[in-house]
Protein backbone atom coordinates (compact mmCIF):
# COMPACT_ATOMS: atom_id res chain seq x y z
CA UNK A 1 0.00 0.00 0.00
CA UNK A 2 2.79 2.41 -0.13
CA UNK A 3 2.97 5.01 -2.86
CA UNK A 4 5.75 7.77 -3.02
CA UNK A 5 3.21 10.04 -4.98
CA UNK A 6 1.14 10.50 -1.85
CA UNK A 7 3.99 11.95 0.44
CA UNK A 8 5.26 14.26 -3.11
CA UNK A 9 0.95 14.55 -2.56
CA UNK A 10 0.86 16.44 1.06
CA UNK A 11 4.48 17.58 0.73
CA UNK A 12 3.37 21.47 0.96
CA UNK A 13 1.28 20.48 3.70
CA UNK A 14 4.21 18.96 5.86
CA UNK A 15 6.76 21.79 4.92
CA UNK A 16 3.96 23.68 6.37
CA UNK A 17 3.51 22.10 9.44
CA UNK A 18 6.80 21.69 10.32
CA UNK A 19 7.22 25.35 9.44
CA UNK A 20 3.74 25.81 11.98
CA UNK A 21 5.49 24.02 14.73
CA UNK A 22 8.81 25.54 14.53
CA UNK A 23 7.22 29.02 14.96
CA UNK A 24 4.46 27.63 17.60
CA UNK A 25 7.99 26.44 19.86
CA UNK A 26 10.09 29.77 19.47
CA UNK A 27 7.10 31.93 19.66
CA UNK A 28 5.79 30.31 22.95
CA UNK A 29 9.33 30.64 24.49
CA UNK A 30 9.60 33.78 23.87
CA UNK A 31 6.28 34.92 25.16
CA UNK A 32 6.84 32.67 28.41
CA UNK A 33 9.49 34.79 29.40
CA UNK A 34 7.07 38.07 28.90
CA UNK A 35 5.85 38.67 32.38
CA UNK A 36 1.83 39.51 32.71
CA UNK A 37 -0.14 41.11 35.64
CA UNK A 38 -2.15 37.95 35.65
CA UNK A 39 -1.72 34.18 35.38
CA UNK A 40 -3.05 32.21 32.79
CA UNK A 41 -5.85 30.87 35.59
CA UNK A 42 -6.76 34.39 37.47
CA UNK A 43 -7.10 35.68 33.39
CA UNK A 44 -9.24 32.98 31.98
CA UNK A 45 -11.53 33.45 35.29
CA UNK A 46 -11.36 36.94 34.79
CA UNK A 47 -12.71 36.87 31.52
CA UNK A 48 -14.99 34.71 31.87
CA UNK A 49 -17.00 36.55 34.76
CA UNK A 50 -16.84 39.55 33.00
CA UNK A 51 -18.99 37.67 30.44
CA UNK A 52 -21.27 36.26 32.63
CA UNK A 53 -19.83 32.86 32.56
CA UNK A 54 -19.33 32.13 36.51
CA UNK A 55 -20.39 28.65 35.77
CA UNK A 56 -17.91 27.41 33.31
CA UNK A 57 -14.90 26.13 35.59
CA UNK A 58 -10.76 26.61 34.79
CA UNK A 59 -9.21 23.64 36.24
CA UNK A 60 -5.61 22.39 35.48
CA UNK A 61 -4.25 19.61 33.61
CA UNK A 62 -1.52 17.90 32.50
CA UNK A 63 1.13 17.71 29.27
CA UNK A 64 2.14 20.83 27.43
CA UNK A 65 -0.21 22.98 24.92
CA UNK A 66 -2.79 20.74 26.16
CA UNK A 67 -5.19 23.59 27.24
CA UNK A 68 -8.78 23.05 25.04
CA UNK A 69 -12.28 24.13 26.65
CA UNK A 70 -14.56 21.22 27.04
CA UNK A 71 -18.26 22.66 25.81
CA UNK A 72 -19.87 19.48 26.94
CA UNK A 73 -18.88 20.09 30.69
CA UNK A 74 -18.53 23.52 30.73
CA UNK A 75 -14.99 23.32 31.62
CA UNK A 76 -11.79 25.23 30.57
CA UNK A 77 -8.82 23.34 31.13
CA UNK A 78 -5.25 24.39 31.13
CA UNK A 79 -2.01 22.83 31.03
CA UNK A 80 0.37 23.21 34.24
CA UNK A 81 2.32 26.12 33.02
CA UNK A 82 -0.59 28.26 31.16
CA UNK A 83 -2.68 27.84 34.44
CA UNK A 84 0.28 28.72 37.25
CA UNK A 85 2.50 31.51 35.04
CA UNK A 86 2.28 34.90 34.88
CA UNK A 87 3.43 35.24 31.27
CA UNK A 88 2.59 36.90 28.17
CA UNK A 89 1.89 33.31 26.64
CA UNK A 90 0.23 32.14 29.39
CA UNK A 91 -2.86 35.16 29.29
CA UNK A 92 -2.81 34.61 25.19
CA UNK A 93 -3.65 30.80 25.75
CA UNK A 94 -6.01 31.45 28.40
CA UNK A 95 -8.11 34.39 26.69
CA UNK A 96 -8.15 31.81 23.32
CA UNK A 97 -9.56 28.99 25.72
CA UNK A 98 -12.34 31.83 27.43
CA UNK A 99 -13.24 32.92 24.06
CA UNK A 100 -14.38 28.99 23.43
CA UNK A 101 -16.50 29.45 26.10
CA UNK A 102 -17.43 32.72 24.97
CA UNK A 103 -18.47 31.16 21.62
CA UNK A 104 -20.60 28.59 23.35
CA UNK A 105 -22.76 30.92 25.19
CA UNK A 106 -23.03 33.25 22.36
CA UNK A 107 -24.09 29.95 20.13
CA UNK A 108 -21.50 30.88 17.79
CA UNK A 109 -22.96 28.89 14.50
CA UNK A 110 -19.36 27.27 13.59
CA UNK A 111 -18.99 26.18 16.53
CA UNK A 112 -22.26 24.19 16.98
CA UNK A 113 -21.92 22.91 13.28
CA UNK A 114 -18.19 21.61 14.34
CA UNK A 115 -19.82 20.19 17.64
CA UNK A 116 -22.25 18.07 16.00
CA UNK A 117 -19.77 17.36 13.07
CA UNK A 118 -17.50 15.29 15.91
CA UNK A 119 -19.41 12.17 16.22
CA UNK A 120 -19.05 11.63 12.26
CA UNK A 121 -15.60 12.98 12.24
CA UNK A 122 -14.65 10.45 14.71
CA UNK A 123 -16.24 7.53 12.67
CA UNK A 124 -14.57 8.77 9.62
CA UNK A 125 -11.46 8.88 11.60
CA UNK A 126 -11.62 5.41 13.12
CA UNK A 127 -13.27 3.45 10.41
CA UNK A 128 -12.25 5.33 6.44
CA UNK A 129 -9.00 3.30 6.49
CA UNK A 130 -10.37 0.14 6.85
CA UNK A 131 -12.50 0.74 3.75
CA UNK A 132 -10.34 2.59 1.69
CA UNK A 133 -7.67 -0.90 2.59
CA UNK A 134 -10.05 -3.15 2.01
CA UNK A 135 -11.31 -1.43 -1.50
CA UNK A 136 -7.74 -0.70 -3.00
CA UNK A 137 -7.35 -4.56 -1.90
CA UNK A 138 -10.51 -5.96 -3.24
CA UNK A 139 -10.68 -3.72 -6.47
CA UNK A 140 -13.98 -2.85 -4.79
CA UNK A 141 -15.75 0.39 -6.16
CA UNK A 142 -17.71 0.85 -3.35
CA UNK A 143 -16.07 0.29 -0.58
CA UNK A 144 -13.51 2.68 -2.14
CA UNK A 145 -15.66 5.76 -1.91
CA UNK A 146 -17.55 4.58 0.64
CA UNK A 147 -14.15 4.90 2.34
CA UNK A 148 -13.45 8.13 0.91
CA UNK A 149 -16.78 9.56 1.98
CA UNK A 150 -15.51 8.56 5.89
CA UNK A 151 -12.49 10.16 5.55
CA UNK A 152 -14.35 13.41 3.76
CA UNK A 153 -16.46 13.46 7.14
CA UNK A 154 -13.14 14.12 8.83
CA UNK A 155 -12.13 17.37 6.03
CA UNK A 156 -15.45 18.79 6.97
CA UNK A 157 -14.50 18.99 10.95
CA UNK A 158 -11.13 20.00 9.74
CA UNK A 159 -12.30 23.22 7.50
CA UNK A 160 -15.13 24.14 9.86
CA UNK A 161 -13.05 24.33 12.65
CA UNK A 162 -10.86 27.03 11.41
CA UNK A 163 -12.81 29.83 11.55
CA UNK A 164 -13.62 28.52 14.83
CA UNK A 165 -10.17 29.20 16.00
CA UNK A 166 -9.60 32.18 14.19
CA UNK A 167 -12.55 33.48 15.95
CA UNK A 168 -11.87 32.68 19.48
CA UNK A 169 -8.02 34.09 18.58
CA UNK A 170 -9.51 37.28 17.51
CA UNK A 171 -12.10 37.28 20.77
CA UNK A 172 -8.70 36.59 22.75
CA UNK A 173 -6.67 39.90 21.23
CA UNK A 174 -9.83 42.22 21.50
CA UNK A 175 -10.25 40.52 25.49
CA UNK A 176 -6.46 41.48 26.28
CA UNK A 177 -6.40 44.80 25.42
CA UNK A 178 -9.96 45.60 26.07
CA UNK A 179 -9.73 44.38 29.94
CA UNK A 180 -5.92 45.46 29.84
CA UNK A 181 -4.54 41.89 30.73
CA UNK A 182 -1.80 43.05 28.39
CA UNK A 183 -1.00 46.50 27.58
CA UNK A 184 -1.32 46.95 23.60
CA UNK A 185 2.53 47.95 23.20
CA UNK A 186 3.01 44.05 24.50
CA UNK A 187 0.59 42.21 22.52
CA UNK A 188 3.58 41.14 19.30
CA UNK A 189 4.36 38.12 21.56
CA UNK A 190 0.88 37.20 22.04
CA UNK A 191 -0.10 37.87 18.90
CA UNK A 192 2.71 35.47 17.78
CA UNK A 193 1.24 32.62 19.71
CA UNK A 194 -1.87 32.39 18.66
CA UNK A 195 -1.06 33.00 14.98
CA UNK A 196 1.79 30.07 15.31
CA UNK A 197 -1.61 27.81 16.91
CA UNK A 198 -3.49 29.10 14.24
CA UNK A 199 -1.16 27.76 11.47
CA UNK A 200 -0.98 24.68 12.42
CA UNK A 201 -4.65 24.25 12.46
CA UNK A 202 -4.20 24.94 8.67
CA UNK A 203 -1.13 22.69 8.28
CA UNK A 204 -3.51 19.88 9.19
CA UNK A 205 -6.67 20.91 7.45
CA UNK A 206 -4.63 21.41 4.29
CA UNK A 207 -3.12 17.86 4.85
CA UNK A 208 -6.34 15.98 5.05
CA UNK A 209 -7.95 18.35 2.19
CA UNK A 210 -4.91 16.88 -0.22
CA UNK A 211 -5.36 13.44 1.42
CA UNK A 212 -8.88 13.66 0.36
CA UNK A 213 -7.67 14.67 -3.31
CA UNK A 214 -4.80 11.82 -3.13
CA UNK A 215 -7.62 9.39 -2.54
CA UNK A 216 -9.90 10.56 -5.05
CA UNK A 217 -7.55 10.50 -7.68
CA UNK A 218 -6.62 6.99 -7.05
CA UNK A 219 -10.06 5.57 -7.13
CA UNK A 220 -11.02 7.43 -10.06
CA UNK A 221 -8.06 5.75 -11.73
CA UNK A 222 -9.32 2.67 -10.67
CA UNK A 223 -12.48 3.23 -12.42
CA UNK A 224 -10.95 4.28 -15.82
């Protein structure tokens, strides 16, 4: 099942990510060392009661860049050094997370469409393989794009969640200034952050999105 033509396929897509990740790293290092009035905990609380969201809880969590808001519990987690540091990067990760939450209670329409997209994006992601294996293997047709329509399930959650997080990056910005977590003259290394975030986000979306291509091409192919 190997074919070199799908790694020349998604090569712009991995020279992108790697790109994505190599700012993400520097830029986060940088802004750790940025000291802010606030930490990442006291800023996402902060934010969230001036919106009226006193019932959404920040609790801490483990691993690195791990932080996500959970809209099924109502719960903003952070990782161990966004929720304890007082740091430019820190406030910047929080205010994305609040602005999540934000989104929720505001019924932000991407964000419900991406919510209910995630039980067929998981299928697609667990189960298109198998398909798409078992139709290259079995010159099968249908099981082919049967496979491919899984894995297009997945592109869908991909490209709906990026204005999602370009959103809740913008809330973020507007947040910092507005409730002077970080004076404007500061906000580069912030701004840095979440951009680096944001690009990976479309390192990966562009990956499946040629994925999707690489597998259309090959069953079409097939059929001629």
């Amino acid at each position: 099942m190997f074919d070199f033509r799908y790694f020349l396929f998604i090569a712009p897509a991995l020279i992108l990510a790697m790109i994505a990740q190599a700012w993400l790293r520097s830029a986060y290092a940088k802004a750790m060392k940025q000291a802010a009035p606030l930490s990442g905990a006291a800023a996402a609380r902060h934010i969230l009661d001036s919106a009226g969201l006193y019932n959404v809880e920040v609790q801490q969590i483990g691993g690195q860049l791990s932080d996500h808001y959970d809209p099924r519990d109502k719960v903003l987690r952070l990782s161990t050094d966004v929720y304890s540091s007082r740091t430019a990067a820190a406030v910047g990760i929080a205010a994305h997370e609040a602005g999540h939450a934000i989104q929720d209670a505001r019924n932000y329409a991407p964000l419900i469409i991406r919510n209910l997209a995630v039980p067929a994006a998981n299928f697609g992601s667990s189960f298109s393989w198998i398909l798409l294996i078992a139709g290259f293997v079995m010159t099968n047709q249908y099981l082919l794009w049967a496979g491919i329509g899984l894995f297009a399930c997945v592109v869908f959650f991909q490209l709906i969640n990026l204005p999602v997080e370009f959103d809740a990056s913008s809330r973020a910005r507007g947040i910092l200034i507005e409730m002077n977590i970080v004076p404007r003259e500061e906000m580069p290394a912030v701004r840095s952050v979440l951009n680096a975030a944001a690009l990976t986000y479309v390192a990966a979306t562009l990956q499946s999105v040629l994925t999707l291509l690489y597998y259309i091409m090959l069953a079409s192919n097939r059929r001629d």
